[in-house]
N, C-alpha and C. Protein backbone atom coordinates (compact mmCIF):
# COMPACT_ATOMS: atom_id res chain seq x y z
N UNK A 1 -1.22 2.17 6.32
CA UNK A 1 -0.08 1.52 5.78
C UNK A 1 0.45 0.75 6.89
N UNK A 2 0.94 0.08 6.10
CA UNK A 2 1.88 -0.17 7.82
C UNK A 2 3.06 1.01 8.16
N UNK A 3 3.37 1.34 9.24
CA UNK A 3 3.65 2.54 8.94
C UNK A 3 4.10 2.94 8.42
N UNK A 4 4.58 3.95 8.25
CA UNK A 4 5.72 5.01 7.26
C UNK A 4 6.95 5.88 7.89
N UNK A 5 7.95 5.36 7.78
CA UNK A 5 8.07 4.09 7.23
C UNK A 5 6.96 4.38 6.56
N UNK A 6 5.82 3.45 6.82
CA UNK A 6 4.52 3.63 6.10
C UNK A 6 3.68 3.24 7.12
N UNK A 7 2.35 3.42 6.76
CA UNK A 7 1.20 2.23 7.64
C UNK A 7 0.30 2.16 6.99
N UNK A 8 -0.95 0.93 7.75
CA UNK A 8 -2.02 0.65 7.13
C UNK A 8 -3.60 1.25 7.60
N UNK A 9 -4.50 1.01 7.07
CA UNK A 9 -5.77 1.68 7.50
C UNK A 9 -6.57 0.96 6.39
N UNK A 10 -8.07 1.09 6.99
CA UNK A 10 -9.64 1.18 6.05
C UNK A 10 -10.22 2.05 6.72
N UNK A 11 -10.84 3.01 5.92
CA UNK A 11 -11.57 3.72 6.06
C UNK A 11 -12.79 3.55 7.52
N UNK A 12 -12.89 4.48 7.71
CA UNK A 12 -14.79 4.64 8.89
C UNK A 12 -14.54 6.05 10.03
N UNK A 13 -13.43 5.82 10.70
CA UNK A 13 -13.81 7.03 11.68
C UNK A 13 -13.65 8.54 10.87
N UNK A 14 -14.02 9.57 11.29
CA UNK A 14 -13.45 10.99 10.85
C UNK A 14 -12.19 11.36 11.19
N UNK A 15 -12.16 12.43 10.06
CA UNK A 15 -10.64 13.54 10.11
C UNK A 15 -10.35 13.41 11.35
N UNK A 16 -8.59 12.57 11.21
CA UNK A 16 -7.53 13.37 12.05
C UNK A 16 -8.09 14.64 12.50
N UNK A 17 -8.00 15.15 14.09
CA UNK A 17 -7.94 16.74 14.82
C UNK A 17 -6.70 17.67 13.95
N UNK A 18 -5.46 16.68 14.15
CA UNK A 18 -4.67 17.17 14.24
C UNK A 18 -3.31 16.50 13.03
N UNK A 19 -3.19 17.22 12.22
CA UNK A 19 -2.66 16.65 11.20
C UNK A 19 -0.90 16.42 11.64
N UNK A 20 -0.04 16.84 12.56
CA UNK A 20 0.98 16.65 12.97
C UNK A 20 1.23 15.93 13.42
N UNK A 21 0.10 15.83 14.39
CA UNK A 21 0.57 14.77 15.66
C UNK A 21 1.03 13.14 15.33
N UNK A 22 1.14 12.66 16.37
CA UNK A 22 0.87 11.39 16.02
C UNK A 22 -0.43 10.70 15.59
N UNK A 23 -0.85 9.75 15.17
CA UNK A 23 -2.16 9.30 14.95
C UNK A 23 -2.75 9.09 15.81
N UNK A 24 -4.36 9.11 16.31
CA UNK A 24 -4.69 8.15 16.82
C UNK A 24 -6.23 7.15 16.59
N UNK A 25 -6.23 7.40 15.38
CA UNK A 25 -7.38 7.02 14.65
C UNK A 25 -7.38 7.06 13.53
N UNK A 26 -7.90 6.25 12.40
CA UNK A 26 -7.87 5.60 11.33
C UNK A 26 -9.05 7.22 10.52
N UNK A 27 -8.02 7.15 9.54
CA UNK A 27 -8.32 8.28 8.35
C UNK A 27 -9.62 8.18 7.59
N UNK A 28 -10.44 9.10 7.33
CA UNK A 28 -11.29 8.69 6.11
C UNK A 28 -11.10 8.02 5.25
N UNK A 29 -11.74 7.69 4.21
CA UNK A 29 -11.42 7.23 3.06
C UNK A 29 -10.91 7.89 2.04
N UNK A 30 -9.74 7.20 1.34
CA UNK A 30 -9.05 8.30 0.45
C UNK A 30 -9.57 8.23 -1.00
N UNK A 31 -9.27 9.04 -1.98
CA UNK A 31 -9.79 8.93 -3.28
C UNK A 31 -9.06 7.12 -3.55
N UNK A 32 -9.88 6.87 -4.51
CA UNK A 32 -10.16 5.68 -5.55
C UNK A 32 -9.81 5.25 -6.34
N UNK A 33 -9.34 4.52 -7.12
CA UNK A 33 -9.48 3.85 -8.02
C UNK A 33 -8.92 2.17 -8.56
N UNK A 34 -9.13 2.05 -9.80
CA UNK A 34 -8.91 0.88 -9.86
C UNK A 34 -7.40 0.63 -10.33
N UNK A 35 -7.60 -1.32 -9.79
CA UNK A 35 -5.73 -1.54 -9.77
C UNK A 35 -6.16 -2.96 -10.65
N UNK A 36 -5.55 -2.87 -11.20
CA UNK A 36 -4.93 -4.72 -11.79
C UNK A 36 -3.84 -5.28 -11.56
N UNK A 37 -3.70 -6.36 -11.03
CA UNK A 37 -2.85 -7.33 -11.02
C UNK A 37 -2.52 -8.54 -11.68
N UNK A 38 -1.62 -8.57 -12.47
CA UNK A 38 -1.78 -10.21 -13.82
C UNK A 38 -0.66 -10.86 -13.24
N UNK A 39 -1.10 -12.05 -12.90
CA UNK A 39 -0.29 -13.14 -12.39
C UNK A 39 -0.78 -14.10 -13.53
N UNK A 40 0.26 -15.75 -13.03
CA UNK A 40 0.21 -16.73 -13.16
C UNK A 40 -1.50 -17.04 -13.89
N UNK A 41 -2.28 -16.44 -12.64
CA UNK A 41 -3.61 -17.17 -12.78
C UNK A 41 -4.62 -16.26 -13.06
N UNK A 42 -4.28 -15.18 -13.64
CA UNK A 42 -5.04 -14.48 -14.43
C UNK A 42 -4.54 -12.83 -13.75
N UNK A 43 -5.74 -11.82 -15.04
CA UNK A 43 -5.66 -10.83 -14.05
C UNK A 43 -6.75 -10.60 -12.56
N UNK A 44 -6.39 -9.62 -11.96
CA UNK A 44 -7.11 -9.70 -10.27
C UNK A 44 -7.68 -8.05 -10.45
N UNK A 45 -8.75 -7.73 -9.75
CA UNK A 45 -9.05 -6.42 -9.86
C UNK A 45 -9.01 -5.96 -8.19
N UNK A 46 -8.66 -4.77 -7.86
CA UNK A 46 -8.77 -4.35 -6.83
C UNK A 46 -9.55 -2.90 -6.78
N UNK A 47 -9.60 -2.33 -5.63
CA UNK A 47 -10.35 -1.12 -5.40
C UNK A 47 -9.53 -0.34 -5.09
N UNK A 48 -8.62 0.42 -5.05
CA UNK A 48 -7.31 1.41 -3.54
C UNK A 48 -7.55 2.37 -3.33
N UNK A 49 -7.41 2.31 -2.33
CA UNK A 49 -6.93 3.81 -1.83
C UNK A 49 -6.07 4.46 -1.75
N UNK A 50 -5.60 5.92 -2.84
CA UNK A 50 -4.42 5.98 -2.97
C UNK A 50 -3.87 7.24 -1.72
N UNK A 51 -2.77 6.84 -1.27
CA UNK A 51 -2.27 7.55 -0.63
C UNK A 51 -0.92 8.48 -0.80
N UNK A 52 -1.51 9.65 -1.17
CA UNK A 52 -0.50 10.31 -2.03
C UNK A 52 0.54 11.60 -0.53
N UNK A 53 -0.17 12.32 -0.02
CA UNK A 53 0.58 13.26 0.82
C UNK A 53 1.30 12.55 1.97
N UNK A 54 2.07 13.05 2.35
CA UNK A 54 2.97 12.64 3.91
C UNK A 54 1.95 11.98 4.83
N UNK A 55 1.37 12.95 5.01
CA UNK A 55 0.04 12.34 6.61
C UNK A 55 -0.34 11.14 5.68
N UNK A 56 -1.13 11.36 4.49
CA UNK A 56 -2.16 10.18 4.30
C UNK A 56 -1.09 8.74 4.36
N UNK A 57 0.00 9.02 3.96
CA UNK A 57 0.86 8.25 3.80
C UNK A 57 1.23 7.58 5.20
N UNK A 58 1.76 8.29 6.41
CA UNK A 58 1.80 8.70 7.38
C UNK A 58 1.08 7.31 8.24
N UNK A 59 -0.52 7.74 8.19
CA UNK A 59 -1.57 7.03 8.61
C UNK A 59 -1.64 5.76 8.10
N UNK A 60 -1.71 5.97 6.45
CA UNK A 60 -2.18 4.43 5.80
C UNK A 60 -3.28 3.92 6.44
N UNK A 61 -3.26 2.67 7.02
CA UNK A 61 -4.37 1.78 7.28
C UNK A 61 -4.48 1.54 8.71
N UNK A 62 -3.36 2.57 9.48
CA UNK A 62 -3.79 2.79 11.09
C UNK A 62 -5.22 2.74 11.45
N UNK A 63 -5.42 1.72 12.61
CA UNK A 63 -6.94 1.82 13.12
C UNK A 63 -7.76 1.39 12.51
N UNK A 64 -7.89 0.67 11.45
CA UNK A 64 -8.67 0.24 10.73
C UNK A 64 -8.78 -0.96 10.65
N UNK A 65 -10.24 -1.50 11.19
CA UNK A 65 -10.36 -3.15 11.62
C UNK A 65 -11.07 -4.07 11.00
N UNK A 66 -10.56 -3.81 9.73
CA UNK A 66 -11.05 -4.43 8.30
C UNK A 66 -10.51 -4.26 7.17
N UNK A 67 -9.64 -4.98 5.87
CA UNK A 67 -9.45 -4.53 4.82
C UNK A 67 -10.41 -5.74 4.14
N UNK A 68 -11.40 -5.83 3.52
CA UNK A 68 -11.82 -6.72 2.21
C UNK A 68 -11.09 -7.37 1.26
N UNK A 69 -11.13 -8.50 0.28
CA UNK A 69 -10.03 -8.56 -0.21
C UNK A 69 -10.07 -8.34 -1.32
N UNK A 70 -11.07 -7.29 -1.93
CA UNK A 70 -10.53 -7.01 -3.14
C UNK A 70 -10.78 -5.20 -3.15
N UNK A 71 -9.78 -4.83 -1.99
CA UNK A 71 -9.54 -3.50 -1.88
C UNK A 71 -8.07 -3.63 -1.47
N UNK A 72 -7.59 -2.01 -0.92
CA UNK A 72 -6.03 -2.24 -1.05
C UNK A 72 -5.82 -0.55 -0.97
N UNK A 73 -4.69 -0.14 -0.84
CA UNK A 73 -3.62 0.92 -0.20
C UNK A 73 -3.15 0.74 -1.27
N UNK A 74 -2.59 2.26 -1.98
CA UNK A 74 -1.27 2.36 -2.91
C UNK A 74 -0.66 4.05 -2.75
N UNK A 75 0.63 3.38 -2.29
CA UNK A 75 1.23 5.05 -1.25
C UNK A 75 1.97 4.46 -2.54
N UNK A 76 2.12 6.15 -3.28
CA UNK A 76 2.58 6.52 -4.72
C UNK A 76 3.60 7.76 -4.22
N UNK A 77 5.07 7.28 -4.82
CA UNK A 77 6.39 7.72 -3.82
C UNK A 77 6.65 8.73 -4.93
N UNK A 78 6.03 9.05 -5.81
CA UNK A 78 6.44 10.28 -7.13
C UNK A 78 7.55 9.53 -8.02
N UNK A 79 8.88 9.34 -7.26
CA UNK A 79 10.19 9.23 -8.21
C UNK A 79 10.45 7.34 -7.30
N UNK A 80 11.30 6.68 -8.31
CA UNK A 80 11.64 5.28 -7.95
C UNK A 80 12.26 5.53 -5.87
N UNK A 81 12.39 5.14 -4.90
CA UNK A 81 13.17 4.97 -4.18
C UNK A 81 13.05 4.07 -2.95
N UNK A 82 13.67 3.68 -2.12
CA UNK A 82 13.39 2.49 -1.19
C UNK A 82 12.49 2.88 -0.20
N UNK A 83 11.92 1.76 -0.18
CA UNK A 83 10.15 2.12 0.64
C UNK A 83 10.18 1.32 1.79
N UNK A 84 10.44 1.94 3.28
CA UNK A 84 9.97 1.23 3.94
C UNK A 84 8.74 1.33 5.44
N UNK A 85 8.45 -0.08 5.48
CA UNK A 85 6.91 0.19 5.94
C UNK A 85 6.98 -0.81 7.40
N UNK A 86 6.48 -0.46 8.55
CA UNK A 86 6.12 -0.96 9.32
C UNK A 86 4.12 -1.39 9.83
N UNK A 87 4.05 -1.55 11.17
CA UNK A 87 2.49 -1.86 11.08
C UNK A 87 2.20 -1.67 12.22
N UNK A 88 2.80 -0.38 12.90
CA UNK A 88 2.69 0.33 13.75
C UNK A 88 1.02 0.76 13.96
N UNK A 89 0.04 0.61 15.08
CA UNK A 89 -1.02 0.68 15.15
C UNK A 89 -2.16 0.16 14.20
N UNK A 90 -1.55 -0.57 13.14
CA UNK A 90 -2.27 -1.56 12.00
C UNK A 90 -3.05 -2.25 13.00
N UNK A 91 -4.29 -2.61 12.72
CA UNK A 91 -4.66 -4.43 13.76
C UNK A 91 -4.88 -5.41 12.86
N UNK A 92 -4.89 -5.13 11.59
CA UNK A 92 -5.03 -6.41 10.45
C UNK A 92 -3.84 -6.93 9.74
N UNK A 93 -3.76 -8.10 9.68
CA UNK A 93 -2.68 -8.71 8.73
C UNK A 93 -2.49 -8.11 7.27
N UNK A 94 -1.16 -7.66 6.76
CA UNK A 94 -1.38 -7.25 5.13
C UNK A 94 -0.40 -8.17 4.57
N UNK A 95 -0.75 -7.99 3.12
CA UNK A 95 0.36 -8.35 2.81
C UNK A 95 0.80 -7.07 1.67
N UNK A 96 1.92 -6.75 1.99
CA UNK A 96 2.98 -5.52 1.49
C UNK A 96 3.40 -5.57 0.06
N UNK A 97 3.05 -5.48 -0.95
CA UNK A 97 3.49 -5.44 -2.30
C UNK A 97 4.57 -4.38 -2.77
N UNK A 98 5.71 -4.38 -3.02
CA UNK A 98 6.48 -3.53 -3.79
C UNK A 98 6.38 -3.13 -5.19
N UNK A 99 6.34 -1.88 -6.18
CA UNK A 99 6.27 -1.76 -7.08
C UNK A 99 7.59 -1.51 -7.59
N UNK A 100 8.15 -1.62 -8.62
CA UNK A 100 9.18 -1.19 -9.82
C UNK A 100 8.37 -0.36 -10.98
N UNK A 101 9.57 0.54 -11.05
CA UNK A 101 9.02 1.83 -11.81
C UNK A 101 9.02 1.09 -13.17
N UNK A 102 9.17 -0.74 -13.64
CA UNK A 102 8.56 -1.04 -14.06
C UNK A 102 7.21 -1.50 -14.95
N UNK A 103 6.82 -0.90 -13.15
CA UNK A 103 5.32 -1.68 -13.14
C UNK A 103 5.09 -3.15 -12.57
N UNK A 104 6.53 -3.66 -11.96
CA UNK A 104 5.81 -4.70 -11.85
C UNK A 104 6.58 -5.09 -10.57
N UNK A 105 5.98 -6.19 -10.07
CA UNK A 105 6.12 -6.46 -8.85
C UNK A 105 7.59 -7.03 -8.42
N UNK A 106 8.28 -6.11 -7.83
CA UNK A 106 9.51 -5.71 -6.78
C UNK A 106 9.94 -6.61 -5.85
N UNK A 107 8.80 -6.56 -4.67
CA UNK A 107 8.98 -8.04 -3.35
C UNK A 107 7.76 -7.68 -3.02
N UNK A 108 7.08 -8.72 -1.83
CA UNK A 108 6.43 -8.62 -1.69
C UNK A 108 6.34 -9.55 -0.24
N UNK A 109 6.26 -8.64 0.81
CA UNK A 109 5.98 -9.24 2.54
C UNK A 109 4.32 -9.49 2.85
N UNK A 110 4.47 -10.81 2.71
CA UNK A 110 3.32 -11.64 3.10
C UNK A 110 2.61 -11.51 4.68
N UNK A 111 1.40 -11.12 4.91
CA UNK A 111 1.14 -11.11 6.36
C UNK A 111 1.78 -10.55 7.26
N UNK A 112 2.27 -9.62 7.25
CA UNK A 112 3.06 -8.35 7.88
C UNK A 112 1.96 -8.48 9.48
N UNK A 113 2.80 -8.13 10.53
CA UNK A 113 1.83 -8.88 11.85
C UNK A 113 1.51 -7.65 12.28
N UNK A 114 0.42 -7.63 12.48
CA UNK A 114 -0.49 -6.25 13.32
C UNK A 114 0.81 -6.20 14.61
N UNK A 115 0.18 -4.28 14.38
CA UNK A 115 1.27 -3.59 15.76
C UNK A 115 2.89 -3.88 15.35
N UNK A 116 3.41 -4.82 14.79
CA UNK A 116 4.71 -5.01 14.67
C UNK A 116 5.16 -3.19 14.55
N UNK A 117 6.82 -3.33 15.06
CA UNK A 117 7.33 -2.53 14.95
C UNK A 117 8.51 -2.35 13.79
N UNK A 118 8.37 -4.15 13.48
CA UNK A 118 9.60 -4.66 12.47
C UNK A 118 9.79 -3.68 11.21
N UNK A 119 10.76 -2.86 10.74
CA UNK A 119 11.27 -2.70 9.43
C UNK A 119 10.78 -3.99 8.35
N UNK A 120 9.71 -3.41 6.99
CA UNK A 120 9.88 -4.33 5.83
C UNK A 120 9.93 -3.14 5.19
N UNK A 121 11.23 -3.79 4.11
CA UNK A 121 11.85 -3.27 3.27
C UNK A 121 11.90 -3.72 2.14
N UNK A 122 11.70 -2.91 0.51
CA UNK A 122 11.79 -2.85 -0.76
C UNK A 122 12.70 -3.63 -1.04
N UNK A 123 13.87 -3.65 -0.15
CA UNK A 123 15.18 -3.69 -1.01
C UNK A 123 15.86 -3.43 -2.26
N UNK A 124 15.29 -1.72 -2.15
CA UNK A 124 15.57 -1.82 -3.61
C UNK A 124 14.62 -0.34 -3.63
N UNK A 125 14.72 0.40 -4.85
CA UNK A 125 13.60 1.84 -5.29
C UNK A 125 12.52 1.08 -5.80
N UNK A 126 12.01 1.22 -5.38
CA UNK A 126 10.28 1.03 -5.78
C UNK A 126 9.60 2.09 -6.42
N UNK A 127 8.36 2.12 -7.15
CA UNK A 127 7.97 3.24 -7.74
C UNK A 127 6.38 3.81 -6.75
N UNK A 128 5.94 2.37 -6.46
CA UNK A 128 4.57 2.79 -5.22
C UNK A 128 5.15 1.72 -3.96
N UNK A 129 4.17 1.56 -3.39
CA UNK A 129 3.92 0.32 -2.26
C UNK A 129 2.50 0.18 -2.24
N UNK A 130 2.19 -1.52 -2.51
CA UNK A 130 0.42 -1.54 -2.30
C UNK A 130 0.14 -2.15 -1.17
N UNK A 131 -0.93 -2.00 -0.65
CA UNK A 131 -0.77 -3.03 1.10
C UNK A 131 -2.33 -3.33 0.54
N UNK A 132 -2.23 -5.05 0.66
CA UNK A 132 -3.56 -5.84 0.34
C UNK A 132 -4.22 -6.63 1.37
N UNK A 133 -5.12 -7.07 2.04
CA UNK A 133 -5.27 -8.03 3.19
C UNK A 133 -4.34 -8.94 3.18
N UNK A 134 -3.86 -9.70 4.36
CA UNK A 134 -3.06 -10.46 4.83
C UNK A 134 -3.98 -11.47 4.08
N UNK A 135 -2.81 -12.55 3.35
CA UNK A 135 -3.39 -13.75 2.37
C UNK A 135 -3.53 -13.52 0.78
N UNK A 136 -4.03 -12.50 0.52
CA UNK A 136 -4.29 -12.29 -0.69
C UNK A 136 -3.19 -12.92 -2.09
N UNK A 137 -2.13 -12.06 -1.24
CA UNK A 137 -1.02 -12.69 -2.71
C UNK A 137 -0.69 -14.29 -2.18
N UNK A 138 -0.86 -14.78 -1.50
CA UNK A 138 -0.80 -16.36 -1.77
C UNK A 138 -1.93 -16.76 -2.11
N UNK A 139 -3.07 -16.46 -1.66
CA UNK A 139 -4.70 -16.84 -2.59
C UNK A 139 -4.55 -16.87 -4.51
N UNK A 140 -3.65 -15.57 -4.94
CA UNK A 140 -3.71 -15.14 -6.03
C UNK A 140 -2.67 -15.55 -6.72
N UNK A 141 -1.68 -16.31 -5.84
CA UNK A 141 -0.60 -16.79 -6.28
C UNK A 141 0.50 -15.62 -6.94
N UNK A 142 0.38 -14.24 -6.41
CA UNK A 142 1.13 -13.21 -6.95
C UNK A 142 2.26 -13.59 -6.38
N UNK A 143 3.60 -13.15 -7.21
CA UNK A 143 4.84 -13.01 -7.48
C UNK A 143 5.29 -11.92 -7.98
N UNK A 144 7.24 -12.28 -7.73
CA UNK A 144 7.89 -10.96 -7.98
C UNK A 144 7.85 -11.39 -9.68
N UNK A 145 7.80 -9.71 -10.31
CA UNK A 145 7.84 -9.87 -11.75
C UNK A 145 6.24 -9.73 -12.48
N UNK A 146 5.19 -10.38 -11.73
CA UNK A 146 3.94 -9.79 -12.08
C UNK A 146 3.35 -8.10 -12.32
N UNK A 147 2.50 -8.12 -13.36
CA UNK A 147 2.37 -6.93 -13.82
C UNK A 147 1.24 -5.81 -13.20
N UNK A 148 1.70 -4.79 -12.50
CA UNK A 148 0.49 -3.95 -11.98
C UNK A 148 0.31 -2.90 -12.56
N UNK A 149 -1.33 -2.93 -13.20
CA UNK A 149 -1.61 -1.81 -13.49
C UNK A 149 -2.48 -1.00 -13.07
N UNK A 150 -2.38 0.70 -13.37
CA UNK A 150 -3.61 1.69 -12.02
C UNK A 150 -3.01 3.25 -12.84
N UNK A 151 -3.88 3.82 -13.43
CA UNK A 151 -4.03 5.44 -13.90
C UNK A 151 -2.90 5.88 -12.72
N UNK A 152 -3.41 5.71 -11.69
CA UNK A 152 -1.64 6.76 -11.14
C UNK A 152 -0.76 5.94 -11.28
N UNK A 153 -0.46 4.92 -11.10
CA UNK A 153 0.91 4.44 -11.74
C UNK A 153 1.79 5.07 -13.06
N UNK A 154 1.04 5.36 -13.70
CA UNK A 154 1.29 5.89 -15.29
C UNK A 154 1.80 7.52 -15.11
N UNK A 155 0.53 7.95 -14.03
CA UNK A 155 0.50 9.29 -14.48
C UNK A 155 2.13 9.21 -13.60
N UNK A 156 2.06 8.95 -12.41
CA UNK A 156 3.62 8.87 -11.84
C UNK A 156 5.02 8.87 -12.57
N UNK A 157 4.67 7.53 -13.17
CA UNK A 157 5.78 7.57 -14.52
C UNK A 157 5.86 8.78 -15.04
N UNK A 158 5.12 8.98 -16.07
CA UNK A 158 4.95 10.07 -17.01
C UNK A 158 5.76 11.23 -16.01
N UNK A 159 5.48 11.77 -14.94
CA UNK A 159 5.88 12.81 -14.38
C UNK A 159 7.09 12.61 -14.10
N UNK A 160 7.52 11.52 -14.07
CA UNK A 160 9.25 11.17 -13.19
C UNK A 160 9.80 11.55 -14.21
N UNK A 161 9.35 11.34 -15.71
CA UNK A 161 10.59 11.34 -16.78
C UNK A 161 11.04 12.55 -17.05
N UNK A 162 12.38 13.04 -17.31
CA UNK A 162 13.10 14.10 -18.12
C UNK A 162 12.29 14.67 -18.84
């Protein structure tokens, strides 16, 4: 993720030693699945990795010196609330997507700069955060108000409600 706050990562080296510590190496790969995105110019398919516990969350996309661009991070916060993410030990550009318990796209920080220490912020409860390669949502022409869809998104919902 960028950090966590949040941070970022792709998959390749092995398990964290030490699940407390600080990081210092980029996480396995996390479970899977698929994401849609419907913009302007159609829908977009992605691959993610979802990042559901503290650590995985924690880590995100730390150390990892590659994202593809039709893969992607989705740290899934359980209940709506403000998400924020830095890119603390990141080395790739992302760009930061906000979710609304919606479903649909919140804000969204374009090219977030490797290593930064800067606060980006939701402004606002979000329901996930997706982190996509740096470029992507201007390639795809994504905007706030576009619709994302992904099986944990739903199942999330479903669980938040009364």
């Amino acid at each position: 993720m960028a950090g966590f706050m949040a941070q970022a990562a792709v998959p390749l080296l092995p398990a964290l030693a030490d699940d407390t510590g600080e990081p210092t190496q980029a996480q396995p790969t996390l479970p899977q699945e698929k994401l849609s995105i419907t913009s302007a110019s159609g829908p977009h398919a992605f691959t993610v990795e979802l990042a559901k516990t503290p650590r995985q969350q924690q880590v995100g996309e730390m150390f990892r010196t590659q994202m593809p661009e039709n893969t992607g991070m989705l740290f899934l916060w359980g209940i709506p609330r403000d998400s924020d993410m830095w890119m603390e030990n990141t080395l790739v550009p992302l760009d930061i997507v906000f979710i609304g318990a919606d479903h649909r796209i919140h804000a969204i920080e374009e090219n977030a700069v490797p290593r930064s220490l800067a606060q980006i912020s939701s402004h606002g409860p979000v329901l996930a955060t997706l982190e996509l390669a740096g470029g992507v949502a201007a390639r795809l022409s994504l905007t706030v108000g576009d619709k994302v869809e992904s099986p944990s998104l739903g199942a999330v919902t479903a669980s938040a409600k009364p």
